[in-house]
Protein backbone atom coordinates (compact mmCIF):
# COMPACT_ATOMS: atom_id res chain seq x y z
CA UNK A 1 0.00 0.00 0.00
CA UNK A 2 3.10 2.46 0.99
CA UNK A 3 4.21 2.00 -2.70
CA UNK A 4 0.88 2.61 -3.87
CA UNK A 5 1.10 5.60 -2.28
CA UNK A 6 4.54 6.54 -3.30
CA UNK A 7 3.37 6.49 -7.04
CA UNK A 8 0.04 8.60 -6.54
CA UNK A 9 2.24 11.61 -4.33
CA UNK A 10 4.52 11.48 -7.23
CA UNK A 11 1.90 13.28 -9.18
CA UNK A 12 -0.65 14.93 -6.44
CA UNK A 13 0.12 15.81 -2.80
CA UNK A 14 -3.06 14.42 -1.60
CA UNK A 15 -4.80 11.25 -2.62
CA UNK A 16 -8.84 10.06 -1.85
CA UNK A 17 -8.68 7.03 0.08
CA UNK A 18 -12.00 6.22 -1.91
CA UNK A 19 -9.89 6.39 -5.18
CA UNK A 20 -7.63 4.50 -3.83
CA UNK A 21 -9.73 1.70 -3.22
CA UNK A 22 -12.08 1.93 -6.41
CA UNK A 23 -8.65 1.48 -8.16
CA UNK A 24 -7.39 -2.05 -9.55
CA UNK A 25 -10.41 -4.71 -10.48
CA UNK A 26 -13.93 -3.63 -9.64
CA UNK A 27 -14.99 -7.08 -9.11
CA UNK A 28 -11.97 -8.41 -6.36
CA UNK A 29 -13.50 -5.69 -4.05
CA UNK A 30 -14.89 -7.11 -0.98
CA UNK A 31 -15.62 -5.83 2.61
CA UNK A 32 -12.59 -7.80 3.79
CA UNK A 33 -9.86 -6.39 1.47
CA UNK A 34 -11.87 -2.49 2.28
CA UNK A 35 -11.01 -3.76 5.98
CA UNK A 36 -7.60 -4.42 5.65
CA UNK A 37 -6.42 -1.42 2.97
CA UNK A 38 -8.28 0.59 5.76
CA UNK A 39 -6.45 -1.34 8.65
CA UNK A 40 -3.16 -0.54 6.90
CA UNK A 41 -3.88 3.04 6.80
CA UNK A 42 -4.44 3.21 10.09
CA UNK A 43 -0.97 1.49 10.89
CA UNK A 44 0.84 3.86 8.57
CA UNK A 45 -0.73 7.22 10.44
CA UNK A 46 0.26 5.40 13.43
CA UNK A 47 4.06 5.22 12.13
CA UNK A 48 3.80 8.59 10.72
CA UNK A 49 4.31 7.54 6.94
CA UNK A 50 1.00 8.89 5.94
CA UNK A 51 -1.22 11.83 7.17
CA UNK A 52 -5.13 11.09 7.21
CA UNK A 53 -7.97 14.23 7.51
CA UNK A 54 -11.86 13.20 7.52
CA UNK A 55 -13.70 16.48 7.77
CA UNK A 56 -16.34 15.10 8.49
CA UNK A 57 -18.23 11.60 9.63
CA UNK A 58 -18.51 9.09 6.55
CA UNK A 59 -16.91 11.53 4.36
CA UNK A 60 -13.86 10.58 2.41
CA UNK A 61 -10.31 10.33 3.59
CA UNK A 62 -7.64 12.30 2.34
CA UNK A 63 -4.01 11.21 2.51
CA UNK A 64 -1.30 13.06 2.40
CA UNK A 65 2.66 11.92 3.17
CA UNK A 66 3.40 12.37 6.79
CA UNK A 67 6.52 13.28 8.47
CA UNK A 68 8.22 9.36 8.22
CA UNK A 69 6.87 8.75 4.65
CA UNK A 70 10.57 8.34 3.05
């Protein structure tokens, strides 16, 4: 996912977590993969790779490189 991420902030500062996920195959999208992409976010704000902002509840995610990100 951190390379992923690498290649999108090579061309934007900011990427939609909801773009990130409706990337790839349509069809291999399940609640479970949505789960752990999300899970791995999480884990990367936590290490400081990635920034997250949600302005507000059930909106999307943006993510920008944190402080740790190289």
């Amino acid at each position: 996912m951190l390379n992923a991420f690498e290649r999108a902030f090579d061309t934007a500062d900011g990427l939609s977590f909801h773009d990130h996920l409706s990337s790839g195959n349509p069809n291999y999208h399940t609640r479970k993969l949505t789960a752990q992409k999300f899970y791995t976010l999480l884990v990367l704000k936590k290490l400081q790779a990635v920034d997250v902002e949600q302005n507000q509840a059930f909106e999307d995610i943006t993510v920008t490189p944190g402080v740790n990100f190289h």
